[in-house]
Protein backbone atom coordinates (compact mmCIF):
# COMPACT_ATOMS: atom_id res chain seq x y z
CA UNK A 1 -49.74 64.62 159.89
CA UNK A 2 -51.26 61.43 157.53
CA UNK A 3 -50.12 61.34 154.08
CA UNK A 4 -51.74 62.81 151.43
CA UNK A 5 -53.56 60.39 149.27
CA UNK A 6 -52.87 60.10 145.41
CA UNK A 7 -55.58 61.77 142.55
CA UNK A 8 -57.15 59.30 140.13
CA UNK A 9 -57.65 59.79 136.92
CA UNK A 10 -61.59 61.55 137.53
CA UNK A 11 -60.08 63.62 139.91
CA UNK A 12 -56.88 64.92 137.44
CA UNK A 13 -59.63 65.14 134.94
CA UNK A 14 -61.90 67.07 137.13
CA UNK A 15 -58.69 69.42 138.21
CA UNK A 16 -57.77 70.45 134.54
CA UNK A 17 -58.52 73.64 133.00
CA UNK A 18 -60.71 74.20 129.97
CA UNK A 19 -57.71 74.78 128.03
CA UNK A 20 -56.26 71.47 129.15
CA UNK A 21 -59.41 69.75 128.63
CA UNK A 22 -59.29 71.47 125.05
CA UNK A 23 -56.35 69.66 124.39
CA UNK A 24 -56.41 66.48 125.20
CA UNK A 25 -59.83 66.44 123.03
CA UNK A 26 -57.37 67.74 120.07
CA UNK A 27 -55.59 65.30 121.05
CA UNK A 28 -57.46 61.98 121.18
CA UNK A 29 -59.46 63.42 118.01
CA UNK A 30 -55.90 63.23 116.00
CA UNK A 31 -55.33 60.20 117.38
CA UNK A 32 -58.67 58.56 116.00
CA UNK A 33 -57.89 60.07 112.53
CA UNK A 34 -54.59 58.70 112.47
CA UNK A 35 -55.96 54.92 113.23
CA UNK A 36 -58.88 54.94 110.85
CA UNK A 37 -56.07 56.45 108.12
CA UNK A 38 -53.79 53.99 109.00
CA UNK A 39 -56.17 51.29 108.20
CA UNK A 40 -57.68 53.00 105.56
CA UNK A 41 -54.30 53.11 103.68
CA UNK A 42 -52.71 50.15 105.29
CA UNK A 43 -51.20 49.25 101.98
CA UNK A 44 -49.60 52.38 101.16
CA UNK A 45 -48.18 53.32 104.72
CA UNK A 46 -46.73 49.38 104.61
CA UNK A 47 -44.71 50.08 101.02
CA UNK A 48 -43.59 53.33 102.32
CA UNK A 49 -41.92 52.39 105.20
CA UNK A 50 -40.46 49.17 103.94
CA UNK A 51 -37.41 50.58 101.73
CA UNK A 52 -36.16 52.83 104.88
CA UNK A 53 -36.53 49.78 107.76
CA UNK A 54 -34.97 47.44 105.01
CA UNK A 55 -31.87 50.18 105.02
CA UNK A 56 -31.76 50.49 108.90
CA UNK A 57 -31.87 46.55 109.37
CA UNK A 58 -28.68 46.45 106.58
CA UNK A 59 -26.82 49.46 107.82
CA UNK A 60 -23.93 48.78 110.22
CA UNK A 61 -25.09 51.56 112.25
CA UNK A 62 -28.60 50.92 112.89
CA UNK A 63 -29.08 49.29 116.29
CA UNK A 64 -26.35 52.48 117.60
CA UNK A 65 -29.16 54.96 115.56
CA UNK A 66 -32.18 53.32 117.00
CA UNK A 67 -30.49 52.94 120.72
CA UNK A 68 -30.00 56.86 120.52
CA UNK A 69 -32.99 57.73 119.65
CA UNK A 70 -34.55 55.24 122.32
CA UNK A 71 -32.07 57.08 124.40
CA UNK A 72 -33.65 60.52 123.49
CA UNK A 73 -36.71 59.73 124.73
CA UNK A 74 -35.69 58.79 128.29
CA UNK A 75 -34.90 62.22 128.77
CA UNK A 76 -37.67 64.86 129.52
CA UNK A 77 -39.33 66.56 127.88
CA UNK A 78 -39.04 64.29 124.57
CA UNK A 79 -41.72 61.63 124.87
CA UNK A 80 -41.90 58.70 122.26
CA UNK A 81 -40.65 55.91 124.55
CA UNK A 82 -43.16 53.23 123.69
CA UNK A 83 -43.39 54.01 120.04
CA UNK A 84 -39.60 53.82 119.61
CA UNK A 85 -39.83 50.43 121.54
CA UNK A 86 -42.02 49.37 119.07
CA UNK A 87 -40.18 50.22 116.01
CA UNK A 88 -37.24 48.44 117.60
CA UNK A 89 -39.56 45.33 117.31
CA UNK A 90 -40.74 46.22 114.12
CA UNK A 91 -36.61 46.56 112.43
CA UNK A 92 -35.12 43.95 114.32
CA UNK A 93 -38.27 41.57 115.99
CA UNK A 94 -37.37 39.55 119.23
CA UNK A 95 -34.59 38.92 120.22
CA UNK A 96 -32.53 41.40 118.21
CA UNK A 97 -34.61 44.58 118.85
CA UNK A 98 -34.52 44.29 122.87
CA UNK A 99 -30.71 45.01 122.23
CA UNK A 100 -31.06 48.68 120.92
CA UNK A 101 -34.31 49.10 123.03
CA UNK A 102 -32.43 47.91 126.18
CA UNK A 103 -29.05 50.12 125.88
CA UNK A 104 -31.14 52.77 125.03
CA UNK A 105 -33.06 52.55 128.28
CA UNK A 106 -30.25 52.52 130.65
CA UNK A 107 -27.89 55.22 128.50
CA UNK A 108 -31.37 57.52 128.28
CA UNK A 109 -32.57 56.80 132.36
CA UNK A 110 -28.82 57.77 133.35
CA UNK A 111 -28.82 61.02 131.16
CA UNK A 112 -32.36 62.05 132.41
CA UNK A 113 -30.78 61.34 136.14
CA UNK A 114 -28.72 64.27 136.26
CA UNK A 115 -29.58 65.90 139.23
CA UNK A 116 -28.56 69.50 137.69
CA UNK A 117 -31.53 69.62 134.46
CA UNK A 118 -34.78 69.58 136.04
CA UNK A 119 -36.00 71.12 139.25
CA UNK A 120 -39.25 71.72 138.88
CA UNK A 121 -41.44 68.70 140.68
CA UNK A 122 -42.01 69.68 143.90
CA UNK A 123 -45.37 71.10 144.14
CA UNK A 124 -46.36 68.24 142.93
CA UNK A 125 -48.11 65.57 145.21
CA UNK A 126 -47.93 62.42 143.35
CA UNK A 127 -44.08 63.06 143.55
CA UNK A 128 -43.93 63.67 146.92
CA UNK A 129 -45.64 60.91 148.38
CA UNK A 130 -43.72 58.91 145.65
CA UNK A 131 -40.73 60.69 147.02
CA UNK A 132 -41.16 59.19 151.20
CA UNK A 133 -42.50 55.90 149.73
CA UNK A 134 -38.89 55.04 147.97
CA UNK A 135 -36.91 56.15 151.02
CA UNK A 136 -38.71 53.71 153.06
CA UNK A 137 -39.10 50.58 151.03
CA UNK A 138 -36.28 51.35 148.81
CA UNK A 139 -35.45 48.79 145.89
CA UNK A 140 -39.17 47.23 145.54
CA UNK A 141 -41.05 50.46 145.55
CA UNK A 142 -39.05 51.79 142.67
CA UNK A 143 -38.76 48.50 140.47
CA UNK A 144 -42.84 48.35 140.82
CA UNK A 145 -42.86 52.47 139.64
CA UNK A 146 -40.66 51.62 136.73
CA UNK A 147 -43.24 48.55 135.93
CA UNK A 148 -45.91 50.63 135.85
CA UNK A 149 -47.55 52.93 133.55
CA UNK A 150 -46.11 56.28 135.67
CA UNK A 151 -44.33 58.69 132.49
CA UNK A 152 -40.63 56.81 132.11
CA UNK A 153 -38.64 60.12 130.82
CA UNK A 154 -40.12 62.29 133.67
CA UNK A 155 -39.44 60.04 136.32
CA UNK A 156 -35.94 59.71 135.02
CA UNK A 157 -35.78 63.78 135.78
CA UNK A 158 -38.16 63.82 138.66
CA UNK A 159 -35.20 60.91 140.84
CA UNK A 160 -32.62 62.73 139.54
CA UNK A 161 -33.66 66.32 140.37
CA UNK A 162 -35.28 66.08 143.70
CA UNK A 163 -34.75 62.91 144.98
CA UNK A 164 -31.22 61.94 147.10
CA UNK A 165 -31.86 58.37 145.59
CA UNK A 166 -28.19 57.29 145.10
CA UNK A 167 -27.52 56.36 141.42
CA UNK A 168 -26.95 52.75 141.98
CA UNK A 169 -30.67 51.89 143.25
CA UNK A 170 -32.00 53.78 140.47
CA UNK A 171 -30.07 52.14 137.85
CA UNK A 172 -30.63 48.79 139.23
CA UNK A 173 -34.38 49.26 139.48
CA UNK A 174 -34.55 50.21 135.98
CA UNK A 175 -32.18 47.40 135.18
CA UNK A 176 -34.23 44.55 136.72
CA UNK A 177 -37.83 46.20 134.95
CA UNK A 178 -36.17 46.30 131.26
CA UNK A 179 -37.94 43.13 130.51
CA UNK A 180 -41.34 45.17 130.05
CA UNK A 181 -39.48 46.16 126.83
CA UNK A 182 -40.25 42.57 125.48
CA UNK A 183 -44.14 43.16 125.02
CA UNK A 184 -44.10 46.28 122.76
CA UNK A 185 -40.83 44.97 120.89
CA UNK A 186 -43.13 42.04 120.17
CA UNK A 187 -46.21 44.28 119.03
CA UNK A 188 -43.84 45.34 116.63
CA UNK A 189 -42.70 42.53 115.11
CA UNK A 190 -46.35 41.34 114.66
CA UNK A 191 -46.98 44.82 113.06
CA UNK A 192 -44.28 44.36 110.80
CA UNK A 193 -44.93 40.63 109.31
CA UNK A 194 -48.19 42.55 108.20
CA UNK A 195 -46.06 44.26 105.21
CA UNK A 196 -45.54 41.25 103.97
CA UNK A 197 -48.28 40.90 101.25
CA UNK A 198 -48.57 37.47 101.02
CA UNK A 199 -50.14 37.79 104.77
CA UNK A 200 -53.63 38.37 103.60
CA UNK A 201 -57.76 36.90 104.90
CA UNK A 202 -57.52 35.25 107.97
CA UNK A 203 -54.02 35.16 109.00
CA UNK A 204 -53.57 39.03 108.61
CA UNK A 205 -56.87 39.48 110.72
CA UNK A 206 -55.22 37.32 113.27
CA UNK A 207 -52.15 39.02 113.37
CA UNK A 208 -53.75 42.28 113.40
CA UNK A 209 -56.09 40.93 116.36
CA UNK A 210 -53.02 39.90 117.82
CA UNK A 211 -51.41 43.43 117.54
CA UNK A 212 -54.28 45.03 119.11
CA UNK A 213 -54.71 42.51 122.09
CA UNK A 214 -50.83 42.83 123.17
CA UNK A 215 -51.48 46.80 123.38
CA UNK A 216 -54.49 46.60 125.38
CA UNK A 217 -52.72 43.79 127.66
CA UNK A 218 -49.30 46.67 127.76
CA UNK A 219 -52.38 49.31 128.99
CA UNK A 220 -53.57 46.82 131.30
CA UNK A 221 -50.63 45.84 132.90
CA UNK A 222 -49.37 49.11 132.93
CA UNK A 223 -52.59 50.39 134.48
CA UNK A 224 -52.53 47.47 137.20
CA UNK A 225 -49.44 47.99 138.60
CA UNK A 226 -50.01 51.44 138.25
CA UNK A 227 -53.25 51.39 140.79
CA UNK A 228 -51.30 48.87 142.91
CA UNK A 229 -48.16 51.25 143.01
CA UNK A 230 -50.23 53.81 143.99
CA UNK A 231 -51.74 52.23 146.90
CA UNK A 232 -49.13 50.47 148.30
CA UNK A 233 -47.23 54.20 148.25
CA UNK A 234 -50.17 55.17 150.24
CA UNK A 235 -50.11 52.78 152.28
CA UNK A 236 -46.12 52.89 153.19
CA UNK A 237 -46.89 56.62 153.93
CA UNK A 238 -49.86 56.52 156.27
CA UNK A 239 -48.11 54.04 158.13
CA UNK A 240 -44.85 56.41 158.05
CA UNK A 241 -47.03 59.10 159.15
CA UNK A 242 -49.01 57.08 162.09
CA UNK A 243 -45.45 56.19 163.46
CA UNK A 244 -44.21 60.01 162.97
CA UNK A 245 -47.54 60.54 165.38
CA UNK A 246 -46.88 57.86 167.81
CA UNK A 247 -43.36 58.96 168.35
CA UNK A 248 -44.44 63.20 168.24
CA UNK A 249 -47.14 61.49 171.17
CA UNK A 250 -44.42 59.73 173.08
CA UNK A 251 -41.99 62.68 172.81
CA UNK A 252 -45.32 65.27 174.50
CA UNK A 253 -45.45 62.25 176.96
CA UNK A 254 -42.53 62.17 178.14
CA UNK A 255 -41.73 65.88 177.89
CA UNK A 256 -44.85 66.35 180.55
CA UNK A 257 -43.70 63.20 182.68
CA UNK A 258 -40.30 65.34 183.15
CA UNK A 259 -41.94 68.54 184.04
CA UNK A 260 -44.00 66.61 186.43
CA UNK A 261 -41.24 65.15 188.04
CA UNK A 262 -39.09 68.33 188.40
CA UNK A 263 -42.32 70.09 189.43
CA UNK A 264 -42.79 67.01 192.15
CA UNK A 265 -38.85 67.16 193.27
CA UNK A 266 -38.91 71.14 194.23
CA UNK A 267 -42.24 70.08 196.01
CA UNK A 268 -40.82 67.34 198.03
CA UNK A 269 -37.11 69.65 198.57
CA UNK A 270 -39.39 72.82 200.04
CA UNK A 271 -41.23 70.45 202.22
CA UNK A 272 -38.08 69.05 203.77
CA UNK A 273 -36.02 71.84 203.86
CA UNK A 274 -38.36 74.31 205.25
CA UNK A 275 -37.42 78.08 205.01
CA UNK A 276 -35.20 79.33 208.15
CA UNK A 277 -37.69 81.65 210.49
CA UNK A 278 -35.11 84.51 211.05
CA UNK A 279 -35.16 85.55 214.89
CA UNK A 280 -36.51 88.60 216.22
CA UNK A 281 -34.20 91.38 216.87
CA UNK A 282 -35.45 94.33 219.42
CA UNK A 283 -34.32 97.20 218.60
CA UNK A 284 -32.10 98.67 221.91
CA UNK A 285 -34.19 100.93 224.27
């Protein structure tokens, strides 16, 4: 049977319901409000924030806050991963905020491992060809899914849940891809060395420039290894399914050789061992 092949993003949009479609409108309408706010009031949202991030940076306990909360996130349903990775930047800047942002990833991914939360993945295609793909390349396949752009928490629940992936090749796989954490930790600090109001004309349109290129370039990335993921999962499985074939052909093959050959040997044993001709008895006269 060849594999099934992956949706793209037309077809998932083409697949949703009105209600769905509804919703992500909602959705991406907020979203625009919230930017053009957000610059409208730059100023304002800046001297708000400042006091609290200037008592998490001071308090004793603030990396173990913002590491749970990272933490939180890796688990589904809660989503926020990237904008927590961000405010890690944004408190502590590089190198500093990689160290909440990092525990936080491997405590959260082992939490949202448990193979007794979730269970409810596997009508779900992209999964299953995800699913053969990582029990046939192993290691690689996996560290280039946790690259990518594929939902972090849910894949967390998704290994756990209905995957036999052994704990160890997860964790190491999400070990070995924690350095994406660097580029939105870094969008962060550039976002915060804007509330400093000395930052002003060309040097806060730079910075803001800046901002905005590193999250397109995150989006890119993401996206790229995303659509090479993707393929290469394809690919693993249509050659995984091309084998299956070959071998389910060899197996008929030989199967029909044998019956041939037993059919040929019962041939060959009647024609040398003739049936006995029983004489002719007369019955007495």
């Amino acid at each position: 049977m060849a594999a099934e092949s992956l949706p793209t993003i037309g077809e998932r949009l083409r697949a949703m319901t009105i209600t769905q479609k509804v919703a992500l409108a909602i959705f991406c309408v907020i979203m625009i409000a919230f930017i053009i706010v957000f610059f409208a009031y730059e100023k304002q949202v800046f001297e708000l924030l400042e006091p609290a991030v200037d008592y998490i940076r001071k308090s004793s306990a603030g990396m173990v806050v913002l590491g749970a909360i990272m933490a939180a996130t890796c688990i589904f349903p809660l989503f926020g991963y990237g904008a927590v990775s961000m405010i890690c930047g944004y408190v502590y800047g590089i190198p500093m905020g990689f160290i909440p942002a990092f525990f936080g990833d491997i405590i959260g991914a082992s939490a949202g491992f448990c193979k007794y939360i979730f269970r409810k993945f596997g009508d779900n295609i992209e999964f299953r060809e995800m699913s053969k793909a990582v029990s046939t390349d192993g290691i690689f396949i996996l560290f280039l899914i946790r690259l990518s752009s594929f939902p972090f928490a849910v894949l967390n629940a998704y290994f756990g849940a209905m995957t036999q992936l052994p704990y160890w090749k997860f964790i190491l796989a999400t070990t070995l891809s924690t350095p994406r954490l660097f580029l939105p930790i870094f969008i962060g600090q550039n976002i915060s060395s804007l509330a400093d109001p000395t930052v002003t004309g060309n040097s806060r349109i730079i910075k803001w420039a800046a901002s905005i290129a590193g999250i397109i370039i995150a989006l890119a990335v993401g996206w790229y290894i995303y659509r090479h993921t993707t393929r290469r999962i394809e690919r693993i499985n249509a050659g995984l399914a091309e084998e299956n074939e070959d071998v389910g052909g060899a197996v008929r093959h030989t199967r029909a050789a044998q019956y041939d050959a037993v059919i040929n040997m019962e041939e060959i044993e009647r024609i040398q061992d003739p049936p006995q001709v029983q004489p002719l008895v007369l019955p007495p006269q």
